[in-house]
N, C-alpha and C. Protein backbone atom coordinates (compact mmCIF):
# COMPACT_ATOMS: atom_id res chain seq x y z
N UNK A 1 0.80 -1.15 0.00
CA UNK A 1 0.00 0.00 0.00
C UNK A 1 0.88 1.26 0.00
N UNK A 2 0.40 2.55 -1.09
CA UNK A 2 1.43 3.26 -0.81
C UNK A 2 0.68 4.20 -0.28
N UNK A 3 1.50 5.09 0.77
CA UNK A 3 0.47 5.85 2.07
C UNK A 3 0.52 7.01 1.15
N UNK A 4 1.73 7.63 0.94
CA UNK A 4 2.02 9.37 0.31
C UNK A 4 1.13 9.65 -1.15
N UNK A 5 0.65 8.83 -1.45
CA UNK A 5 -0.20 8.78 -2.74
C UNK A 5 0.30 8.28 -4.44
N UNK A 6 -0.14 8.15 -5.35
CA UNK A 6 0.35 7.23 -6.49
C UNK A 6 2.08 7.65 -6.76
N UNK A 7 2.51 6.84 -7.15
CA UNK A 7 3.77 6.63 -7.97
C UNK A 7 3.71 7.56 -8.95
N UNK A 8 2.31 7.46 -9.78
CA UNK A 8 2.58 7.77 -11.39
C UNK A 8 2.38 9.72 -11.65
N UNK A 9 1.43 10.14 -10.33
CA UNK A 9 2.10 11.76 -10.22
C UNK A 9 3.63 12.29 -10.49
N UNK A 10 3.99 11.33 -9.51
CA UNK A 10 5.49 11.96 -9.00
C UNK A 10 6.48 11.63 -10.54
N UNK A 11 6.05 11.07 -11.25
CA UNK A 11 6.87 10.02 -12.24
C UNK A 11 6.55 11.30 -13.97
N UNK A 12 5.60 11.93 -14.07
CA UNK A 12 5.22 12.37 -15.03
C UNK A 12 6.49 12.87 -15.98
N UNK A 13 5.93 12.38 -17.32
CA UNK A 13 7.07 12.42 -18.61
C UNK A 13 6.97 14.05 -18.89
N UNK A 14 8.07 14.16 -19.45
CA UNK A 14 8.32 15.64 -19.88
C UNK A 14 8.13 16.18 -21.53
N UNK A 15 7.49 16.75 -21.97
CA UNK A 15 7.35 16.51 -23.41
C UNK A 15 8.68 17.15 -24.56
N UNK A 16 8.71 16.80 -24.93
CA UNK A 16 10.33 17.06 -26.01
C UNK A 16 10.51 18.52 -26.29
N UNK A 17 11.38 18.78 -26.30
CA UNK A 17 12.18 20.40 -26.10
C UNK A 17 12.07 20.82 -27.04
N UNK A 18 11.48 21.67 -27.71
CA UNK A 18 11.49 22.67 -28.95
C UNK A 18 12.45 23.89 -29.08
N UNK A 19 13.13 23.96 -28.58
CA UNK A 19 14.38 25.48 -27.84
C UNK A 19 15.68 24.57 -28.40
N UNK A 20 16.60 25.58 -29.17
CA UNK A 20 18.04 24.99 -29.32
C UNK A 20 18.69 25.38 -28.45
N UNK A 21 19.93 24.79 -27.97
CA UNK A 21 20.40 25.66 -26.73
C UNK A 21 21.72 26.32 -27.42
N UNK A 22 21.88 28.24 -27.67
CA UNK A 22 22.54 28.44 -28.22
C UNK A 22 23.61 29.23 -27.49
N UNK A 23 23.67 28.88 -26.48
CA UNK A 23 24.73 29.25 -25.49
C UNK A 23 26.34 28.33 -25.93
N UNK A 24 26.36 27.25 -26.93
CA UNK A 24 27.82 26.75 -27.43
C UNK A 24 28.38 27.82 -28.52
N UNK A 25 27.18 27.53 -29.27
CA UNK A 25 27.40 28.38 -30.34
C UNK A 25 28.05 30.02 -30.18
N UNK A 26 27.66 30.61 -29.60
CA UNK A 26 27.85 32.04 -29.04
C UNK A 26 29.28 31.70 -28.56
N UNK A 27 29.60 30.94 -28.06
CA UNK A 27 30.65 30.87 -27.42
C UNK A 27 31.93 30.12 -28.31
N UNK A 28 31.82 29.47 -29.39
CA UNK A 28 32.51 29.21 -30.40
C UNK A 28 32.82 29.91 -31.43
N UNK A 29 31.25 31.18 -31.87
CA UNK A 29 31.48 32.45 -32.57
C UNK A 29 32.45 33.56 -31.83
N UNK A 30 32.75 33.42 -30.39
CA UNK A 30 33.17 34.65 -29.78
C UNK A 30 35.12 33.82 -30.26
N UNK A 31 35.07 32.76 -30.02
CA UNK A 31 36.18 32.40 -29.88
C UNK A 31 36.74 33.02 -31.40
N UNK A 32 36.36 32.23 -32.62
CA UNK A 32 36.48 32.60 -34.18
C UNK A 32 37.05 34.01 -34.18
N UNK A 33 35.58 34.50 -33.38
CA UNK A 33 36.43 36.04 -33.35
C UNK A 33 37.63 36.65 -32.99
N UNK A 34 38.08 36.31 -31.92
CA UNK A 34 39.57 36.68 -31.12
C UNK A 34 39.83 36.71 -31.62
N UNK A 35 40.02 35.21 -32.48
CA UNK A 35 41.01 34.19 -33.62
C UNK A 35 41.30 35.41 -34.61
N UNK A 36 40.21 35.64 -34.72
CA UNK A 36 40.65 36.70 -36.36
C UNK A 36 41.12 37.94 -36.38
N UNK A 37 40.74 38.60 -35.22
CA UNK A 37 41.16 39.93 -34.34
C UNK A 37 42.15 39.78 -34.32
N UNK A 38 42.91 38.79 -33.92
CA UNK A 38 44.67 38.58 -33.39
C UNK A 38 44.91 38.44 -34.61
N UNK A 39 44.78 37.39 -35.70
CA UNK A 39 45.47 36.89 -36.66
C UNK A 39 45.66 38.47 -37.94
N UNK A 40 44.23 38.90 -37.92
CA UNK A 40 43.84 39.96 -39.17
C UNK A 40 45.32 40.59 -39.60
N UNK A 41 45.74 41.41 -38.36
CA UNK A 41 46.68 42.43 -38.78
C UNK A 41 48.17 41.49 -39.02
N UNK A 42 48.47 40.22 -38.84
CA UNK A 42 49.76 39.65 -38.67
C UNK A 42 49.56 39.44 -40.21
N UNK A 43 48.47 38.65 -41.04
CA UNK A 43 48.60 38.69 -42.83
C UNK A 43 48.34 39.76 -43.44
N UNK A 44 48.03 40.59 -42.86
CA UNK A 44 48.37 42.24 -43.43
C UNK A 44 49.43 42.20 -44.06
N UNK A 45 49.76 42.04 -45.44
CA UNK A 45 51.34 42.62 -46.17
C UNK A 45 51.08 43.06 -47.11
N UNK A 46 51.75 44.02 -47.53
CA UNK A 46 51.69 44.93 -48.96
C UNK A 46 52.92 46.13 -49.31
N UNK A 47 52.75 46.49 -50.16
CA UNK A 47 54.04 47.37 -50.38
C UNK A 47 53.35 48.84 -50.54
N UNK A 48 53.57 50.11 -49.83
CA UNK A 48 52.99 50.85 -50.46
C UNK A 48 53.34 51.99 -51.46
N UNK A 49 52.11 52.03 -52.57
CA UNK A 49 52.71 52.85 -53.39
C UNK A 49 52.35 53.87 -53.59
N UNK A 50 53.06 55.08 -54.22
CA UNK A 50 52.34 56.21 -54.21
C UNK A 50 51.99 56.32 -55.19
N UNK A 51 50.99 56.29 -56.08
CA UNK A 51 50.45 56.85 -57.61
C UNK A 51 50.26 57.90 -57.39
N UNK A 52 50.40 58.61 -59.08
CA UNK A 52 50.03 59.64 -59.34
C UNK A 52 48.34 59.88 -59.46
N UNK A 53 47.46 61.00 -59.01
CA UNK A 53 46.54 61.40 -59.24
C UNK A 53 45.37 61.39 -60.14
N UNK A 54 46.50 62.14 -61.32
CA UNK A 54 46.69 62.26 -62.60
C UNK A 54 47.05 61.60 -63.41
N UNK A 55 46.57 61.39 -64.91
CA UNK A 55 47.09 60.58 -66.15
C UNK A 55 48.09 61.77 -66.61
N UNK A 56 48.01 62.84 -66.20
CA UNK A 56 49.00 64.21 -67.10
C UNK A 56 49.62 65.24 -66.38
N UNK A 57 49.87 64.51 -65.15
CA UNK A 57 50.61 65.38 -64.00
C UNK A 57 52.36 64.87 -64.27
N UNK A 58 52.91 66.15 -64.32
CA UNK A 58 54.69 66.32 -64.92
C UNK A 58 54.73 66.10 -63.28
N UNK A 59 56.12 65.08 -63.70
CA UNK A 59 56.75 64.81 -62.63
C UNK A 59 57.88 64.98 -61.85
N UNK A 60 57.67 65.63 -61.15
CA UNK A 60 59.00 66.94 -60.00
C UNK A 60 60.24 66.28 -60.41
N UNK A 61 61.14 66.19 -60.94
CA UNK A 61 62.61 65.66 -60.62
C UNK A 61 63.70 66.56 -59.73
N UNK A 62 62.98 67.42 -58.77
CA UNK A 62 64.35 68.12 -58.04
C UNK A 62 65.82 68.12 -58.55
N UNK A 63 66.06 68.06 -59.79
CA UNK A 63 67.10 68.52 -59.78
C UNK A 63 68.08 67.71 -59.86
N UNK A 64 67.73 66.53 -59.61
CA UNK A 64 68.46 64.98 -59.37
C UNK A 64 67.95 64.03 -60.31
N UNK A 65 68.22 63.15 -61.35
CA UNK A 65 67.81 62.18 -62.39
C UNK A 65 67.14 61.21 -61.49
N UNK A 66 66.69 60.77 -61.11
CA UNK A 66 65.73 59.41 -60.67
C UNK A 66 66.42 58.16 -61.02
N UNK A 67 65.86 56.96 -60.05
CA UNK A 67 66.40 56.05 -60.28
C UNK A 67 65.38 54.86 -61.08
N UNK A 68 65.60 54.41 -62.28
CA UNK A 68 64.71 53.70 -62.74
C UNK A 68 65.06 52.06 -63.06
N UNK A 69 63.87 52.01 -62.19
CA UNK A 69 64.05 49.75 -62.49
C UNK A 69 63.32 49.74 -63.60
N UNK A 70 64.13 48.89 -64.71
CA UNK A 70 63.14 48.50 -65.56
C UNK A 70 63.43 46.92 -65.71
N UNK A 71 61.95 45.81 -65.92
CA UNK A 71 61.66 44.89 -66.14
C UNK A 71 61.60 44.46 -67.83
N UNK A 72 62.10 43.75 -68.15
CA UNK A 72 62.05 43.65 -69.24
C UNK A 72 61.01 41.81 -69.33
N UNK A 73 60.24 41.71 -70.64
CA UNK A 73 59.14 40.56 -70.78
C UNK A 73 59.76 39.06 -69.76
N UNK A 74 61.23 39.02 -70.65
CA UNK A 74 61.41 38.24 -70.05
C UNK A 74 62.44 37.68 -68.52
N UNK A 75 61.68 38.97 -68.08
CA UNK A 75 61.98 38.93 -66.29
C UNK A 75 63.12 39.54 -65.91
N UNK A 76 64.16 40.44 -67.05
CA UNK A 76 65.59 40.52 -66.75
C UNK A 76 65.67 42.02 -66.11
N UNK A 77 66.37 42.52 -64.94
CA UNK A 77 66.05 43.40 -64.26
C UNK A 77 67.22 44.29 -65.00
N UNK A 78 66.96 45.53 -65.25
CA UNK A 78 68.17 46.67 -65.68
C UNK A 78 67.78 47.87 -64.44
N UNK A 79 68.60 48.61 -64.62
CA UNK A 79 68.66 50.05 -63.35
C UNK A 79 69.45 51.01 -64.48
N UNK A 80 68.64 52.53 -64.09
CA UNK A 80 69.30 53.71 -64.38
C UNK A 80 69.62 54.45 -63.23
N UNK A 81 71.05 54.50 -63.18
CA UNK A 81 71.57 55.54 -62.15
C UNK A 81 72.19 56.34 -62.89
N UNK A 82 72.17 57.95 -62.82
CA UNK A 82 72.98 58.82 -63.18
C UNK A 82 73.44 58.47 -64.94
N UNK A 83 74.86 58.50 -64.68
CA UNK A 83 75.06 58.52 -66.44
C UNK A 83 74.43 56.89 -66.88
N UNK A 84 74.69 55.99 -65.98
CA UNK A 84 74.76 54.33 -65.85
C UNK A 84 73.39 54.06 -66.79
N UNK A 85 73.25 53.82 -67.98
CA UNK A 85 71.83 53.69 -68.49
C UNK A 85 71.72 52.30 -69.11
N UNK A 86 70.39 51.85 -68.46
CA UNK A 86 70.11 50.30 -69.13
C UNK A 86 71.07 49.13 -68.82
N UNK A 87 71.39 49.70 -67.47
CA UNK A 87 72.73 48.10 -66.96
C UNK A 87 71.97 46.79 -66.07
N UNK A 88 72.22 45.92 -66.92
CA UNK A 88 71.76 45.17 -66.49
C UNK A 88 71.88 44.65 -64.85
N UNK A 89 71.04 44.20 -64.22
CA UNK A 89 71.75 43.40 -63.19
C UNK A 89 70.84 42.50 -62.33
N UNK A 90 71.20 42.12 -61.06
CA UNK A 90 69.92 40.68 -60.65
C UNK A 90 69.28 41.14 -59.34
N UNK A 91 68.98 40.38 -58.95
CA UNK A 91 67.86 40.70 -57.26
C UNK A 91 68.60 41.56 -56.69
N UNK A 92 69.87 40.69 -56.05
CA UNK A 92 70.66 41.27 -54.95
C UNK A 92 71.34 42.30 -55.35
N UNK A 93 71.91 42.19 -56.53
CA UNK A 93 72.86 43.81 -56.82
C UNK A 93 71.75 44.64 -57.00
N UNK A 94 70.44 44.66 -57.81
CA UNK A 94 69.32 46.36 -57.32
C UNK A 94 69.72 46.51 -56.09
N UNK A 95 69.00 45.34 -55.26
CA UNK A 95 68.88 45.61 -53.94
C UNK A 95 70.38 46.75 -52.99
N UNK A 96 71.51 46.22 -53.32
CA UNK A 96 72.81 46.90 -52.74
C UNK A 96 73.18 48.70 -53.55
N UNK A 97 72.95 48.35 -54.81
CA UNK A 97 72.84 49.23 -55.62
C UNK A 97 71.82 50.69 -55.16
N UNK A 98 70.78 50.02 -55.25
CA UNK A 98 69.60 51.31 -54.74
C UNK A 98 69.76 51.79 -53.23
N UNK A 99 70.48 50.68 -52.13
CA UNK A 99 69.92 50.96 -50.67
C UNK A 99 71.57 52.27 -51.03
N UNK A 100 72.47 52.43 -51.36
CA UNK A 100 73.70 52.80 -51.52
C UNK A 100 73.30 54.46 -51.92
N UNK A 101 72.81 54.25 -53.10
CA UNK A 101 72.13 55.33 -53.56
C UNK A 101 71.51 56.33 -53.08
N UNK A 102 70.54 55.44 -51.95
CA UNK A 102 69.81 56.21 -50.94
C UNK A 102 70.49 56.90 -49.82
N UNK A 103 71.35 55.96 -49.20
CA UNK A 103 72.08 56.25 -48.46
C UNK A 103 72.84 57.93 -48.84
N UNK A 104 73.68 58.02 -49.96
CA UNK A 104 73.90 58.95 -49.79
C UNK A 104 73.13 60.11 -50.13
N UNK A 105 71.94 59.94 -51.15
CA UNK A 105 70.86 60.73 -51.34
C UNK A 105 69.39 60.61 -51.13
N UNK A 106 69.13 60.35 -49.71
CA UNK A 106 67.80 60.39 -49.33
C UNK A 106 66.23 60.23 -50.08
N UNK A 107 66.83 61.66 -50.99
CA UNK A 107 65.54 62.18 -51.45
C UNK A 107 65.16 61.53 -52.91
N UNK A 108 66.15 60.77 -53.32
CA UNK A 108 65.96 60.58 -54.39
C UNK A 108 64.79 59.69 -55.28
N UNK A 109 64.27 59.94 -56.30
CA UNK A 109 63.11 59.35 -56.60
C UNK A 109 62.98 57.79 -57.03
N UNK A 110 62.60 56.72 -56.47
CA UNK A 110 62.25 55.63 -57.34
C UNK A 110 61.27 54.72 -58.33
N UNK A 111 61.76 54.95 -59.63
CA UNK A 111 60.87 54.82 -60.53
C UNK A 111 60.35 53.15 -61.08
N UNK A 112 59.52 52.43 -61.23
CA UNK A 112 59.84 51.10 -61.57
C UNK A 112 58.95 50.74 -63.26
N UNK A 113 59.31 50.44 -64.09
CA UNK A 113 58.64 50.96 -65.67
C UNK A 113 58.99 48.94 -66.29
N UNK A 114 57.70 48.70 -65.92
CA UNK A 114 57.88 47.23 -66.64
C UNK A 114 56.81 47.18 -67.40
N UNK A 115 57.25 45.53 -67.87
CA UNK A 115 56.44 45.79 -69.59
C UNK A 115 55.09 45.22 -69.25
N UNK A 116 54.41 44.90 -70.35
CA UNK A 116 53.05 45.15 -69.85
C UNK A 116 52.78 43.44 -69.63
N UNK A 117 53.84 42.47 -70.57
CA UNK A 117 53.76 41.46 -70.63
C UNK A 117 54.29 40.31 -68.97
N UNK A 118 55.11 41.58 -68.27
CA UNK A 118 55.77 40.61 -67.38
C UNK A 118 54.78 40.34 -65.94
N UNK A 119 54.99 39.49 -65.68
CA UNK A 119 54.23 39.36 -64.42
C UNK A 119 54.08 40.29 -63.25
N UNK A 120 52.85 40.00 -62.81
CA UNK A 120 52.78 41.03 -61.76
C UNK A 120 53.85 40.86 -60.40
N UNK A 121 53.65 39.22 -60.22
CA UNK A 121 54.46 39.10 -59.10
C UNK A 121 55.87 39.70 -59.18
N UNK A 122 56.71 39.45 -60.28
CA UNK A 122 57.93 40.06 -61.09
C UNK A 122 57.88 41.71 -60.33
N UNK A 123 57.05 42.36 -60.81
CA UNK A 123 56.69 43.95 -60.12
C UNK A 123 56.67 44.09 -58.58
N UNK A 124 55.88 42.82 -57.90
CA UNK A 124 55.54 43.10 -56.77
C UNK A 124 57.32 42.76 -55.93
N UNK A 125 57.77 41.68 -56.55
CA UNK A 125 59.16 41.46 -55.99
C UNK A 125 60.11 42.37 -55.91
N UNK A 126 60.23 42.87 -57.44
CA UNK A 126 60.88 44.08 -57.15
C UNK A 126 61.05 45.39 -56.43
N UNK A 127 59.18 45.93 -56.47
CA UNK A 127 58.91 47.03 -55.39
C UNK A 127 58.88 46.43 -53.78
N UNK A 128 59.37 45.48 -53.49
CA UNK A 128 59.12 45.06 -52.35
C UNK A 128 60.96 45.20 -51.94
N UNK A 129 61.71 44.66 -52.52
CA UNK A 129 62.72 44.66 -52.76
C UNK A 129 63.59 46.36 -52.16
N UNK A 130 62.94 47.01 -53.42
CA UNK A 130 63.54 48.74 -53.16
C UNK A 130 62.44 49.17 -51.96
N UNK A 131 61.36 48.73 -51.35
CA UNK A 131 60.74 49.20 -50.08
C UNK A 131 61.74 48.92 -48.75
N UNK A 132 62.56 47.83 -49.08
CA UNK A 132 63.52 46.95 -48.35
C UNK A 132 64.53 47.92 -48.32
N UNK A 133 65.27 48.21 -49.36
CA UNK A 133 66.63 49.18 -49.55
C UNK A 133 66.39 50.19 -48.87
N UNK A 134 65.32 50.83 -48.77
CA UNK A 134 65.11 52.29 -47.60
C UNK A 134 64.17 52.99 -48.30
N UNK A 135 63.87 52.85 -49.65
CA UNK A 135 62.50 53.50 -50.73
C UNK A 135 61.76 53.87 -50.20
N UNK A 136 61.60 55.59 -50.13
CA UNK A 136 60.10 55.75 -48.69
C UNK A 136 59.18 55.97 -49.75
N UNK A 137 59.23 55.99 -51.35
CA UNK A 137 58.07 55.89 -51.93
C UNK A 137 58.61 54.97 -53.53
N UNK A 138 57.88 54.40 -53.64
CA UNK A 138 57.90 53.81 -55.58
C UNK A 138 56.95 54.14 -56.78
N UNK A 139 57.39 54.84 -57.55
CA UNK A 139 56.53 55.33 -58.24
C UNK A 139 57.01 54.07 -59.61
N UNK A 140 55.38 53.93 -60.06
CA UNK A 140 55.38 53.17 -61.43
C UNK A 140 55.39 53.81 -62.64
N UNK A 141 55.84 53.66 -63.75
CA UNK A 141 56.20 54.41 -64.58
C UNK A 141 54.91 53.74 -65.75
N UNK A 142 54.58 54.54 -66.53
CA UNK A 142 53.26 54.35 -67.56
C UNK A 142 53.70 54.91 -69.09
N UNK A 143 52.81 54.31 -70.12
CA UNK A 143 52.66 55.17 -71.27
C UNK A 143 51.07 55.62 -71.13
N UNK A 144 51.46 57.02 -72.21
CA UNK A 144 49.69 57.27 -71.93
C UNK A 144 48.78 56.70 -72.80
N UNK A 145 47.80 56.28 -72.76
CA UNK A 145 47.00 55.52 -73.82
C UNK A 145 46.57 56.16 -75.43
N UNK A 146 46.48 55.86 -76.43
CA UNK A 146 47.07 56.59 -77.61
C UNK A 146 45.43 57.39 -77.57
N UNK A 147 45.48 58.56 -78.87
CA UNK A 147 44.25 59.22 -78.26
C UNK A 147 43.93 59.39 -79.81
N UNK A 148 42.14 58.86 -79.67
CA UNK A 148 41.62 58.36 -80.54
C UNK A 148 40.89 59.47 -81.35
């Protein structure tokens, strides 16, 4: 005999949960986040450049000839310094060549004029390169488009 009254009160089933519980979730989105907060600015890389404005803006030479990288189609790097025109040379000599340059003339301009055929990465190596040597700006060199 049971005195306190039926079993099957105290026992009653619960009917199935319709509610997601999104208290993991929130807490796996917060994490993602940090994640990307911290990481964002560390793959940040780029070189920066200064373009011109203008398609027809003359360009200041103070007084000093500029220094010009040119790329040729098939990848071969030349430099103009001073009288030095169209000399050929490879990664590491720009690189010693231009930081030298700078060194003793600060201000001087760097120009980079490749062909239209060579790769971009080819461009990006190079301006990354003279950003390296001390280059506080790289200017790209253009033709103007023929006029119709």
């Amino acid at each position: 005999m049971n005195v306190g009254g039926s079993n099957r009160k105290s026992r009653k089933r619960r009917g199935p949960m319709a509610e997601i519980n999104v208290v993991p979730y929130i807490d796996v989105t917060f994490v993602l986040l940090m994640i990307f907060m911290i990481t964002a600015p560390l793959v940040q890389t780029g070189v920066d450049v200064d373009l011109p404005k203008a398609d027809t803006a003359a360009v200041d030479l103070k007084d000093e000839p500029p220094v010009i990288v040119s790329i040729k189609k098939d990848g071969s790097f030349y430099i103009d310094i001073g009288d030095r025109q169209d000399e050929p040379v490879g990664e590491d000599v720009l690189y010693s060549r231009v930081s030298t340059v700078l060194k003793n003339k600060p201000q001087t301009q760097i120009y980079v004029r490749g062909d239209h055929l060579v790769e971009y990465g080819k461009i990006v190596t190079v301006m990354a390169a003279l950003k390296a040597a001390g280059a506080p700006k790289v200017g790209l060199m253009t033709t103007p488009p023929p006029e119709k």
